[in-house]
PDB file of N, CA and C in Angstrom:
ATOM      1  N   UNK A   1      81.798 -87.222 205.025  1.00  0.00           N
ATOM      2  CA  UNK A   1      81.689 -86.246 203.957  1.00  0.00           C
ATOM      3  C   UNK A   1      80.269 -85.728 203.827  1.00  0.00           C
ATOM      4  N   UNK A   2      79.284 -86.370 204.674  1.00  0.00           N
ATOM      5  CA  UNK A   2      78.130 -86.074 204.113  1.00  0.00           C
ATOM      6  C   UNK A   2      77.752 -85.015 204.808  1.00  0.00           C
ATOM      7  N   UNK A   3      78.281 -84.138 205.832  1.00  0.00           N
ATOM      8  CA  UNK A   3      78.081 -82.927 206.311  1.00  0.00           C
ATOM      9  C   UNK A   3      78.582 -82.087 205.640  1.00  0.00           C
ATOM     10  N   UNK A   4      79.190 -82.358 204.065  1.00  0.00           N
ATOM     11  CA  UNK A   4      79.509 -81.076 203.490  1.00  0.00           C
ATOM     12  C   UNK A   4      78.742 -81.176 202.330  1.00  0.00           C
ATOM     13  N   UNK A   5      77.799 -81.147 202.479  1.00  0.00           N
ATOM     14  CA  UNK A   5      77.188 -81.586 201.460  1.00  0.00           C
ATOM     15  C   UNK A   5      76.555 -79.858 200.892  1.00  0.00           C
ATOM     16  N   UNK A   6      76.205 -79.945 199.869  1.00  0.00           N
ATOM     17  CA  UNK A   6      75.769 -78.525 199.485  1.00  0.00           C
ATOM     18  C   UNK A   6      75.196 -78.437 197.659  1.00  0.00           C
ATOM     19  N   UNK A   7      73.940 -77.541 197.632  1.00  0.00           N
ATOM     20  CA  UNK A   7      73.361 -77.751 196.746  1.00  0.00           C
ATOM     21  C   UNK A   7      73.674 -76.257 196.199  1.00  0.00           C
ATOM     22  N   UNK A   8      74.114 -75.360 196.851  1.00  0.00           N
ATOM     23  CA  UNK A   8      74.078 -74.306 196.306  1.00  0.00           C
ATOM     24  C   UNK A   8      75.199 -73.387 197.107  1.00  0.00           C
ATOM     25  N   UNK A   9      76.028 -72.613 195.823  1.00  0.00           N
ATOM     26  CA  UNK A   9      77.334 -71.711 196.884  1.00  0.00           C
ATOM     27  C   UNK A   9      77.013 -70.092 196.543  1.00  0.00           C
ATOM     28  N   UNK A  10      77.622 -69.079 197.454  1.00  0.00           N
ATOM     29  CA  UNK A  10      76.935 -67.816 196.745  1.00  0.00           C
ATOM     30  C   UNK A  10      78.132 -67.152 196.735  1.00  0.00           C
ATOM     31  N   UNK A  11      77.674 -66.064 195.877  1.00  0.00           N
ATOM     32  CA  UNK A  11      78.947 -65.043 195.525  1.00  0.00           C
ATOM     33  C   UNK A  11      79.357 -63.712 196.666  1.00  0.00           C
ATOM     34  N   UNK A  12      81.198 -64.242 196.791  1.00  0.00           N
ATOM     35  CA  UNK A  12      80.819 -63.659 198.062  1.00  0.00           C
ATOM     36  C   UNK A  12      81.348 -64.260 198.781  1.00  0.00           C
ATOM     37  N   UNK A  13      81.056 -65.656 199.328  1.00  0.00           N
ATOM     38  CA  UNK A  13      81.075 -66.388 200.528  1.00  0.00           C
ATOM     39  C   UNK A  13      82.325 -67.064 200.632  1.00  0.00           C
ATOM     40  N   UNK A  14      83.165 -67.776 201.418  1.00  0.00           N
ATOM     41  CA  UNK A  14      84.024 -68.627 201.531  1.00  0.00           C
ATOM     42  C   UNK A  14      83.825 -70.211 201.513  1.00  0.00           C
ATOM     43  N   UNK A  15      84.195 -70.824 200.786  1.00  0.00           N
ATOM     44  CA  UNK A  15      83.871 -72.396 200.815  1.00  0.00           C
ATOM     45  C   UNK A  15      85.593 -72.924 200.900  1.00  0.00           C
ATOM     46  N   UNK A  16      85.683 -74.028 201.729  1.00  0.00           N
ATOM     47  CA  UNK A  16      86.376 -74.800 201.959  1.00  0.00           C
ATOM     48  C   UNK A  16      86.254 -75.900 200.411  1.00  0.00           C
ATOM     49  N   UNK A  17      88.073 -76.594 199.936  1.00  0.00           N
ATOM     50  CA  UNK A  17      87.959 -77.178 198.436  1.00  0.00           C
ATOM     51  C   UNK A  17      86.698 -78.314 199.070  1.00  0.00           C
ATOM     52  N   UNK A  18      86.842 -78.775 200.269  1.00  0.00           N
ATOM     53  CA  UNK A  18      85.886 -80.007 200.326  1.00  0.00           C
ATOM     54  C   UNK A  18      84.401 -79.823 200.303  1.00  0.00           C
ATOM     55  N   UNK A  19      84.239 -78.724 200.779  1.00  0.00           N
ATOM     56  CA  UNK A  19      82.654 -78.425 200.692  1.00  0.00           C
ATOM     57  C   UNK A  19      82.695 -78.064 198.923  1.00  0.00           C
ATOM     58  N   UNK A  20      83.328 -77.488 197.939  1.00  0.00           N
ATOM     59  CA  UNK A  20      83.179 -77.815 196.672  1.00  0.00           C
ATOM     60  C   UNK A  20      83.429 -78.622 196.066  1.00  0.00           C
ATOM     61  N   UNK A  21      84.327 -79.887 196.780  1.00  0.00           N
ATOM     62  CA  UNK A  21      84.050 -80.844 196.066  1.00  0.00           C
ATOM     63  C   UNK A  21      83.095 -81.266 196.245  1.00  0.00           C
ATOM     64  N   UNK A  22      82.582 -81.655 197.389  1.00  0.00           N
ATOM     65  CA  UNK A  22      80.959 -82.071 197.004  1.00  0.00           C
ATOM     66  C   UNK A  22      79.557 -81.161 196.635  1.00  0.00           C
ATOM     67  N   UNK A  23      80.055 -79.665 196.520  1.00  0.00           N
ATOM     68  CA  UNK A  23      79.193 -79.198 195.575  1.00  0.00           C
ATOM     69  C   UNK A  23      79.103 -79.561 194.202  1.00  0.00           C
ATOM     70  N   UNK A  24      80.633 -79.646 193.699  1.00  0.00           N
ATOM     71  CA  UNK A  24      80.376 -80.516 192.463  1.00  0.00           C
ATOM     72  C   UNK A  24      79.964 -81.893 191.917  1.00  0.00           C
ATOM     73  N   UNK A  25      80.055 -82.783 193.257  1.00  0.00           N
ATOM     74  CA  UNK A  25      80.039 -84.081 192.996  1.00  0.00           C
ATOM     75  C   UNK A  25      78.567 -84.035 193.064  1.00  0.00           C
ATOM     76  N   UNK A  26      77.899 -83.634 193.195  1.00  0.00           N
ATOM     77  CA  UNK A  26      76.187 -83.547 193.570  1.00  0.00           C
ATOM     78  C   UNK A  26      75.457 -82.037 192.548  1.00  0.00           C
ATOM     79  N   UNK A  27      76.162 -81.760 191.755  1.00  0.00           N
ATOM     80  CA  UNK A  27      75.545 -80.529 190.968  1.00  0.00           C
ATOM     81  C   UNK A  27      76.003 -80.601 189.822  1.00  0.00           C
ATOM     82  N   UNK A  28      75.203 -80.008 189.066  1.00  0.00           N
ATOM     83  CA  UNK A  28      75.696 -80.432 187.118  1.00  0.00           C
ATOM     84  C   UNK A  28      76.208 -78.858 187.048  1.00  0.00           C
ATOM     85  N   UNK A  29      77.767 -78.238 187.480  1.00  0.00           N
ATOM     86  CA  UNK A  29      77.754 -77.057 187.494  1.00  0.00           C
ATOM     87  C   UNK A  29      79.642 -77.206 186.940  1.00  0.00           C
ATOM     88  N   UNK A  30      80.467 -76.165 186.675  1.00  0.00           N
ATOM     89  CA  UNK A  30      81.772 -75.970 186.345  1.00  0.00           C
ATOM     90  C   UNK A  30      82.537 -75.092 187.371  1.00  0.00           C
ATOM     91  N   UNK A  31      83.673 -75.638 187.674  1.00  0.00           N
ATOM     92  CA  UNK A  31      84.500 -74.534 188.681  1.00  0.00           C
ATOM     93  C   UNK A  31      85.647 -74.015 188.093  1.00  0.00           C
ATOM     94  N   UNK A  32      85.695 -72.601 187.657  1.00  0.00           N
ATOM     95  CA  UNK A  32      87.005 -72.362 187.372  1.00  0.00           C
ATOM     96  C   UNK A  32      88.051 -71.596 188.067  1.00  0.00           C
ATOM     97  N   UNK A  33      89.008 -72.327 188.747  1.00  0.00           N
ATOM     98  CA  UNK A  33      89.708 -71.489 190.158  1.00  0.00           C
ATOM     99  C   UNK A  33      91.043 -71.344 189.502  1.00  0.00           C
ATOM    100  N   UNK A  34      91.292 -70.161 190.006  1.00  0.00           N
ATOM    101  CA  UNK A  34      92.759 -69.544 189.727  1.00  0.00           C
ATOM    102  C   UNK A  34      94.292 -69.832 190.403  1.00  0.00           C
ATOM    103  N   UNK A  35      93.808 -71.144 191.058  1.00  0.00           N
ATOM    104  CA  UNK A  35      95.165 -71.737 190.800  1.00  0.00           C
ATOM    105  C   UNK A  35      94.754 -73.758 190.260  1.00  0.00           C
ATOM    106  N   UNK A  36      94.160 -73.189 189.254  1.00  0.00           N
ATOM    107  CA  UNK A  36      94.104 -74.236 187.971  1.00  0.00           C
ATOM    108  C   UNK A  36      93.947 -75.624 188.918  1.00  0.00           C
ATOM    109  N   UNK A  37      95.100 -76.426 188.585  1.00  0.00           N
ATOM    110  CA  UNK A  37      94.627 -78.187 189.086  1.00  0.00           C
ATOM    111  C   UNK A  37      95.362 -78.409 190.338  1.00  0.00           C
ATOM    112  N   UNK A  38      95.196 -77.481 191.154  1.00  0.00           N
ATOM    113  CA  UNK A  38      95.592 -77.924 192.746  1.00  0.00           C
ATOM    114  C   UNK A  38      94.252 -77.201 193.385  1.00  0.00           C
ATOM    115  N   UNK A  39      93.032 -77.029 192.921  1.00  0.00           N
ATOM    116  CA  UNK A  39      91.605 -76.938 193.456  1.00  0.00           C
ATOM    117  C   UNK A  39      92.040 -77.580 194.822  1.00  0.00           C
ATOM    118  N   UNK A  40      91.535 -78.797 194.126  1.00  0.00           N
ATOM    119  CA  UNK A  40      91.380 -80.229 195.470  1.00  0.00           C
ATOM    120  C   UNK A  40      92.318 -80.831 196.526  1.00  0.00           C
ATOM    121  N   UNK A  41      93.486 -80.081 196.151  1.00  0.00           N
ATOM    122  CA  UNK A  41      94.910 -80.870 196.885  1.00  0.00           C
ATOM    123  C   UNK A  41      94.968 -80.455 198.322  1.00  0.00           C
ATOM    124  N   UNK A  42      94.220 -79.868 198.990  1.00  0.00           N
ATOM    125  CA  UNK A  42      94.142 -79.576 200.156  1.00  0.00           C
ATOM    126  C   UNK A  42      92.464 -78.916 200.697  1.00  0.00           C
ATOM    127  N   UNK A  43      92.067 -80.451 200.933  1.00  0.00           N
ATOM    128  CA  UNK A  43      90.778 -80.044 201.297  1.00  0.00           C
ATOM    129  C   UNK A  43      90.154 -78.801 202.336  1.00  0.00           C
ATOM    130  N   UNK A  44      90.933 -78.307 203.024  1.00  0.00           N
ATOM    131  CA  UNK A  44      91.150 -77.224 204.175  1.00  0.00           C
ATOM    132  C   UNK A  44      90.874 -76.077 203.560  1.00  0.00           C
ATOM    133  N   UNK A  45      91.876 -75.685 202.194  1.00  0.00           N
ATOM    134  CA  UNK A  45      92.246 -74.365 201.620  1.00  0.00           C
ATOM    135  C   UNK A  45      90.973 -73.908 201.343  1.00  0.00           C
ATOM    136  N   UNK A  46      90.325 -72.521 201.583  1.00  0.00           N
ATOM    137  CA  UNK A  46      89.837 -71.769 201.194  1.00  0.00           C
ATOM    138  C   UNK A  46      89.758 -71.105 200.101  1.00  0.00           C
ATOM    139  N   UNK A  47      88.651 -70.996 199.693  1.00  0.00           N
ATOM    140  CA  UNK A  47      88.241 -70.532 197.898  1.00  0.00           C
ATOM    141  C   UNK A  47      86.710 -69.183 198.637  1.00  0.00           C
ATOM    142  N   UNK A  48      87.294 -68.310 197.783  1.00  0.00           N
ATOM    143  CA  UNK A  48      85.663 -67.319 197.413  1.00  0.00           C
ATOM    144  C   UNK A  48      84.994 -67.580 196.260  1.00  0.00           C
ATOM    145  N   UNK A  49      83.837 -67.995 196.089  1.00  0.00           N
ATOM    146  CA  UNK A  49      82.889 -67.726 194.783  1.00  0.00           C
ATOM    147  C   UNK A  49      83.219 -66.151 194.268  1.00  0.00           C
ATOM    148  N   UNK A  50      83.680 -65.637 193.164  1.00  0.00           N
ATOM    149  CA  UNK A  50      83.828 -64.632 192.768  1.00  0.00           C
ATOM    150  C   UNK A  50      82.781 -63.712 192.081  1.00  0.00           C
ATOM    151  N   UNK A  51      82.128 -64.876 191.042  1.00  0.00           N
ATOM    152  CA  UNK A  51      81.665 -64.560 189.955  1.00  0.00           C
ATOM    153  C   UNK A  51      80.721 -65.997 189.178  1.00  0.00           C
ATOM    154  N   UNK A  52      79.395 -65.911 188.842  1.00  0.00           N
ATOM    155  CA  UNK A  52      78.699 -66.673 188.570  1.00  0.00           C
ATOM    156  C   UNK A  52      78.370 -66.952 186.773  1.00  0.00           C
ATOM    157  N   UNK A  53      78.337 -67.545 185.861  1.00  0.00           N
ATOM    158  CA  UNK A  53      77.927 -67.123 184.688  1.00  0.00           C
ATOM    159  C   UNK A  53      76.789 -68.377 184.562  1.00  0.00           C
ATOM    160  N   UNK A  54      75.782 -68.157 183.705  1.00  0.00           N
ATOM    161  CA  UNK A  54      74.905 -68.728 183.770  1.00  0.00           C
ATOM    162  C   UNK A  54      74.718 -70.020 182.455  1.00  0.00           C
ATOM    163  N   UNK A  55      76.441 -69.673 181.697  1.00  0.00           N
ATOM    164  CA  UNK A  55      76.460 -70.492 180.457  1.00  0.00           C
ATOM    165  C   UNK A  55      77.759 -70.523 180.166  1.00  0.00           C
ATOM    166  N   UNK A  56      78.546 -70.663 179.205  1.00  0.00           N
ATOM    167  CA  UNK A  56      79.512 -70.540 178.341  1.00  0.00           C
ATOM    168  C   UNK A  56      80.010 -71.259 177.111  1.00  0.00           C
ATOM    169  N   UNK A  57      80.496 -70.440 176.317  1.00  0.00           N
ATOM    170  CA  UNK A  57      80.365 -71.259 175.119  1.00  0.00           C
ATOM    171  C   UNK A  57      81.933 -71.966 174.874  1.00  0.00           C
ATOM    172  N   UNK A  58      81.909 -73.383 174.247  1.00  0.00           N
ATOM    173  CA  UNK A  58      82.701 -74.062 173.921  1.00  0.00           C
ATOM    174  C   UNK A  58      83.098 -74.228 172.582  1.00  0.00           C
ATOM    175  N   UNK A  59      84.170 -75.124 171.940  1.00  0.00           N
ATOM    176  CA  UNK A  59      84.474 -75.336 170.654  1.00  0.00           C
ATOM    177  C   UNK A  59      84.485 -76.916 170.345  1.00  0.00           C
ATOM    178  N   UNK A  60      83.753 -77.144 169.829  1.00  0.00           N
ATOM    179  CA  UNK A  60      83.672 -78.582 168.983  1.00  0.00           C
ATOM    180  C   UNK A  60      84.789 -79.101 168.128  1.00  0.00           C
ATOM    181  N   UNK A  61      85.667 -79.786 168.698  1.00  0.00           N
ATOM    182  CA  UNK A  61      86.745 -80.519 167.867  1.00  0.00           C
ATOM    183  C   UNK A  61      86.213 -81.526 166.664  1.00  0.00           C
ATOM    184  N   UNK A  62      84.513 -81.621 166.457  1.00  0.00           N
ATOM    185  CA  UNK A  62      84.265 -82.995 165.629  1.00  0.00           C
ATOM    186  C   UNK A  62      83.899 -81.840 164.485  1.00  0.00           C
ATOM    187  N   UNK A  63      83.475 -80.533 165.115  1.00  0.00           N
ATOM    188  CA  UNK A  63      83.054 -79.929 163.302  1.00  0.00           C
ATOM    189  C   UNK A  63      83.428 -78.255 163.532  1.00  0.00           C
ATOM    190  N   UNK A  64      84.058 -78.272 164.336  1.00  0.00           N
ATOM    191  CA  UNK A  64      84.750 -76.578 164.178  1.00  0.00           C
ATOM    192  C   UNK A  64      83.983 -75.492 164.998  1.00  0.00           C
ATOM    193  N   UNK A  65      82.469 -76.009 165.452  1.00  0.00           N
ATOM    194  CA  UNK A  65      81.448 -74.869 165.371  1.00  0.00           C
ATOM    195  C   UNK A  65      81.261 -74.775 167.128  1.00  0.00           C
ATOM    196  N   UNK A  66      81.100 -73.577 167.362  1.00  0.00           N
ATOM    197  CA  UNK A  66      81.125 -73.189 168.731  1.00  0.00           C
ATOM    198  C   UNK A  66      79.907 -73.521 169.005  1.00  0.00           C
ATOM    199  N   UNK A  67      79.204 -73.920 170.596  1.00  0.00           N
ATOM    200  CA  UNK A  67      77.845 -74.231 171.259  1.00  0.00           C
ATOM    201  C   UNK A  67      77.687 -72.964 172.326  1.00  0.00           C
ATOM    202  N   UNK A  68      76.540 -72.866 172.574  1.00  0.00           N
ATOM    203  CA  UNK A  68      76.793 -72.367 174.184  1.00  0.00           C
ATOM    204  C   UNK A  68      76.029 -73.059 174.551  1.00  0.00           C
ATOM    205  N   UNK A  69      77.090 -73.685 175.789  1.00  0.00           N
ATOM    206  CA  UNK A  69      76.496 -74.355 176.984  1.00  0.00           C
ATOM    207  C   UNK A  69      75.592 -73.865 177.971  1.00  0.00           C
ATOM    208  N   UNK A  70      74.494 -73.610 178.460  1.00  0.00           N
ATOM    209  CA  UNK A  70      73.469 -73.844 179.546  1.00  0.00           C
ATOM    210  C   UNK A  70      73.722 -74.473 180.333  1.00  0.00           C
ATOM    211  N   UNK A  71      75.275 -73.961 181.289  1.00  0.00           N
ATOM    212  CA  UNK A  71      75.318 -74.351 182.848  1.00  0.00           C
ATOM    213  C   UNK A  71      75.991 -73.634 183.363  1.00  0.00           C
ATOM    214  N   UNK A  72      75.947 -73.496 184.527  1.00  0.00           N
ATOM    215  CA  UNK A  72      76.602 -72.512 185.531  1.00  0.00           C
ATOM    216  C   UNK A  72      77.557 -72.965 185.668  1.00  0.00           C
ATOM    217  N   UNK A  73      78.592 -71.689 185.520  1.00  0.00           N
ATOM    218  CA  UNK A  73      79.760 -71.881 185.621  1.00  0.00           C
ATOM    219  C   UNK A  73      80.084 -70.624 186.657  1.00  0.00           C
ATOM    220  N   UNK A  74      80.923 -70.878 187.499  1.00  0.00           N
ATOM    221  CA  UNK A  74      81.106 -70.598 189.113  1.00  0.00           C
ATOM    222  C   UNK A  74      83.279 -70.087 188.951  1.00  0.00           C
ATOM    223  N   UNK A  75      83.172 -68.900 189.446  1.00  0.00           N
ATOM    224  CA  UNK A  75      84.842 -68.221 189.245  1.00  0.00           C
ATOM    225  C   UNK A  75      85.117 -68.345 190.769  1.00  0.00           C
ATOM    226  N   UNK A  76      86.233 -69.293 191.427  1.00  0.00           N
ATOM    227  CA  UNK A  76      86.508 -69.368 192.862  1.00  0.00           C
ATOM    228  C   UNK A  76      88.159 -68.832 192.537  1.00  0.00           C
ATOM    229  N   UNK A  77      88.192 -67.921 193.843  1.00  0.00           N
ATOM    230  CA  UNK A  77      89.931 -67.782 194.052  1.00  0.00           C
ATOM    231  C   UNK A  77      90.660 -68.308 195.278  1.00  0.00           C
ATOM    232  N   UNK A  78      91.442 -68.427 195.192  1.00  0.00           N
ATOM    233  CA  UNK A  78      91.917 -68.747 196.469  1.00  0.00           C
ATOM    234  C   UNK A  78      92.035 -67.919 197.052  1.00  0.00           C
ATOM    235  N   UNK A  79      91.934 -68.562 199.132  1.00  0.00           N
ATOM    236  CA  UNK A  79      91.677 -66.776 199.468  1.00  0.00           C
ATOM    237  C   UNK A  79      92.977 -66.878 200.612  1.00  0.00           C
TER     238      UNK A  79
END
């Protein structure tokens, strides 16, 4: 696994799920791919980086009040 190793993906490009899984397993970053929780189920399948955001904001279940998060969050599709 350690030849897929990767610190950084660009918009644009094609990544294999395994080369993002270990972009994620090695980066404090979010993936949101459009076919939801079968990302990983076939390490082979091909994903494009779509779209990059540099934050996003969440909702706090302990007091109601929205944050924005300060991390990259990364839009992959299947290709």
């Amino acid at each position: 696994m350690s030849q897929y190793r990767l610190s950084n993906v660009e918009v644009g490009k094609n990544y294999t799920a395994k080369e993002l899984d270990s972009f994620v397993s090695t980066t404090d970053v979010v993936l949101l791919a459009n076919n939801e929780s079968q990302l990983f189920t076939d390490p082979e399948r091909e994903y494009k980086v779509t779209d990059v955001f540099e934050g996003f904001f969440e909702h706090s279940s302990d007091n109601g009040e929205k944050y924005f998060r300060e991390k990259k969050a990364f839009v992959v599709e299947k290709v």
